[in-house]
Protein backbone atom coordinates (compact mmCIF):
# COMPACT_ATOMS: atom_id res chain seq x y z
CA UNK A 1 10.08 -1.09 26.30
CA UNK A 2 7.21 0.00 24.03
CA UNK A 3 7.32 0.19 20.43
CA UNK A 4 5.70 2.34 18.38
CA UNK A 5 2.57 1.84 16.26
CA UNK A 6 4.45 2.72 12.92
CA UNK A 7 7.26 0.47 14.13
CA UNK A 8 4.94 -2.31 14.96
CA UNK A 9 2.92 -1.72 11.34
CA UNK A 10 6.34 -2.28 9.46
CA UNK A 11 7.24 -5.52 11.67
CA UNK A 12 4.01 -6.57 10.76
CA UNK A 13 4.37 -6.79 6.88
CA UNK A 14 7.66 -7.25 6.90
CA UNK A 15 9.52 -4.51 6.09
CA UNK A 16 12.90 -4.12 7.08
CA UNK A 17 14.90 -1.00 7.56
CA UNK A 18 16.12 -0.23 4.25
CA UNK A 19 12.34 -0.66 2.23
CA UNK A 20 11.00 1.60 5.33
CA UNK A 21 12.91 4.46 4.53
CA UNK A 22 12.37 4.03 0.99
CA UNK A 23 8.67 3.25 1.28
CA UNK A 24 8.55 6.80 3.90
CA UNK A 25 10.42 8.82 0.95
CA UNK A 26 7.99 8.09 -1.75
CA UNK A 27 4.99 8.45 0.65
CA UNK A 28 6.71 11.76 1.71
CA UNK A 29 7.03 12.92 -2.05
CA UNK A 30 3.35 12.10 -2.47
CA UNK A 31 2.23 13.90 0.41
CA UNK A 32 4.33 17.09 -1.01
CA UNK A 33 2.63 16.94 -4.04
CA UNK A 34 -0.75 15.99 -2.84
CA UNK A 35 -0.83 19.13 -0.66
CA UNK A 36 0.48 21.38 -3.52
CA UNK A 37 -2.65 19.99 -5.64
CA UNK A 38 -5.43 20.25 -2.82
CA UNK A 39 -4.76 23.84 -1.43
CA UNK A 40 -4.14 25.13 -5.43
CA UNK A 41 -0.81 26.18 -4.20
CA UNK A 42 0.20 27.70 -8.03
CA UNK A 43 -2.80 30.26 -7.89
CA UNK A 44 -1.45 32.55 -5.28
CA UNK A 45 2.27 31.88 -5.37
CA UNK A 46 4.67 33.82 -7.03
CA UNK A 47 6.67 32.17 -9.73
CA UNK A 48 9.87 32.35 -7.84
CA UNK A 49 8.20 30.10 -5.61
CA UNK A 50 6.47 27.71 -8.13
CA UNK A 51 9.84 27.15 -9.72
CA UNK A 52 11.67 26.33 -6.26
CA UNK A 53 9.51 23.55 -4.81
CA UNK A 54 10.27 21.05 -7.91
CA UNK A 55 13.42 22.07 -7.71
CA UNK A 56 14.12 21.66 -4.60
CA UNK A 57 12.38 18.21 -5.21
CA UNK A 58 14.80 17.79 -7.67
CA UNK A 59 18.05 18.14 -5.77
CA UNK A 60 16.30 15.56 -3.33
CA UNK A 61 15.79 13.47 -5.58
CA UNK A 62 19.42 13.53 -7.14
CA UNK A 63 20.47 13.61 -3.32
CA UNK A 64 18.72 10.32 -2.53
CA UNK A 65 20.19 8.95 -5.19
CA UNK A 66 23.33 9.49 -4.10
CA UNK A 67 22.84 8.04 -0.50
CA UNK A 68 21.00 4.61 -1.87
CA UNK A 69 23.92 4.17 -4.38
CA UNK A 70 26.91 4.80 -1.63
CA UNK A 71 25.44 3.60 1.79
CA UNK A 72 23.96 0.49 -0.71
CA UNK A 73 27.75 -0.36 -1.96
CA UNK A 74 28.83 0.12 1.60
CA UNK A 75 26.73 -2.25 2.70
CA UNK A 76 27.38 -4.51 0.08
CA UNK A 77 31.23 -4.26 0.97
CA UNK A 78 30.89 -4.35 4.52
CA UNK A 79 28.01 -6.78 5.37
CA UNK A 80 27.70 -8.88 2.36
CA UNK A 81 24.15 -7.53 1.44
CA UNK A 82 22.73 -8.55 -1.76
CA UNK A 83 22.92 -6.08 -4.36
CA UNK A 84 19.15 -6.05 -5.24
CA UNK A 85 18.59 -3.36 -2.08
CA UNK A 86 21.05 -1.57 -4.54
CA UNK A 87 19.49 -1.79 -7.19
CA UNK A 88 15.64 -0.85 -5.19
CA UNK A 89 16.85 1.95 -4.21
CA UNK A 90 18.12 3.24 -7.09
CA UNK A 91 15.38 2.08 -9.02
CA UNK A 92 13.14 4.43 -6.75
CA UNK A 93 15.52 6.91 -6.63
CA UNK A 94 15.45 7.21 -10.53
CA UNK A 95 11.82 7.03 -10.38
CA UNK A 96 11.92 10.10 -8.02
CA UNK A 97 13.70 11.90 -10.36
CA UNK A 98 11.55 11.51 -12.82
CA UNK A 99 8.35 12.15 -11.35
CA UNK A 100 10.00 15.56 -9.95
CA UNK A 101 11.62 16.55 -13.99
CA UNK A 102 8.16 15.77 -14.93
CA UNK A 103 6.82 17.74 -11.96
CA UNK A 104 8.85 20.75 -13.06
CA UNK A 105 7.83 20.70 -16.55
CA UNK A 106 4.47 20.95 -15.25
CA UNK A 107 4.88 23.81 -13.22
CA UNK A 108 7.03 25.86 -16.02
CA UNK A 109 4.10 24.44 -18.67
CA UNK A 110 1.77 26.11 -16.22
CA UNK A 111 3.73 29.14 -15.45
CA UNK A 112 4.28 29.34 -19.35
C-alpha cells in the first residue's frame, strides 16, 4: 500500500502521531493568520466579522486545550504514556491561547 508524501515526511524526522497533530495545529493557526495579514482582511470586513475570527480562534484554542489535557491523561491511564506528551500539548495549547487573546486585542486595538 502507498503512503503518502506528508506521511512519509513525518516518518522521516520522526514525528509520531501525537507531535503531528500538534505540529499541523500550530501550522494551521499560522496559516489563518498569515492569510488574514496578506489579503488585508480588516480593511473591507465589517467589525462583526473582525471580532469573530479571534474569537472563534479563541474557543479553539480553549477547545484544544481541553482534548490534549483529557485524551493526554487517558493515555497516560490507559497505555502508560509519559506525561511529558501531557504536558507538550498543553504547553502549546496555552501558547495558542495566548497568541489568539493577543490576536484579539489586536483586532479590537485596531477596530478601536
Amino acid at each position: 500500500m502507498a503512503t503518502s508524501t506528508a506521511a512519509r515526511f513525518f516518518k522521516g524526522i520522526g514525528a509520531s502521531s501525537a507531535n503531528r497533530s500538534i505540529v499541523l495545529m500550530v501550522l494551521t493557526w499560522l496559516l489563518n493568520v498569515l492569510w488574514l495579514g496578506l489579503n488585508y482582511f480588516w480593511r473591507f470586513a465589517s467589525v462583526e466579522v473582525l471580532l469573530a475570527i479571534p474569537v472563534l480562534l479563541l474557543v479553539y484554542a480553549l477547545l484544544a486545550l481541553l482534548a490534549y489535557t483529557y485524551w493526554g491523561v487517558r493515555d497516560v491511564q490507559e497505555k502508560d504514556a509519559p506525561y511529558a506528551n501531557v504536558m507538550v500539548g498543553v504547553i502549546v495549547a496555552v501558547t495558542l491561547l495566548y497568541f489568539n487573546f493577543n490576536l484579539l486585542q489586536f483586532v479590537l486595538g485596531v477596530i478601536q
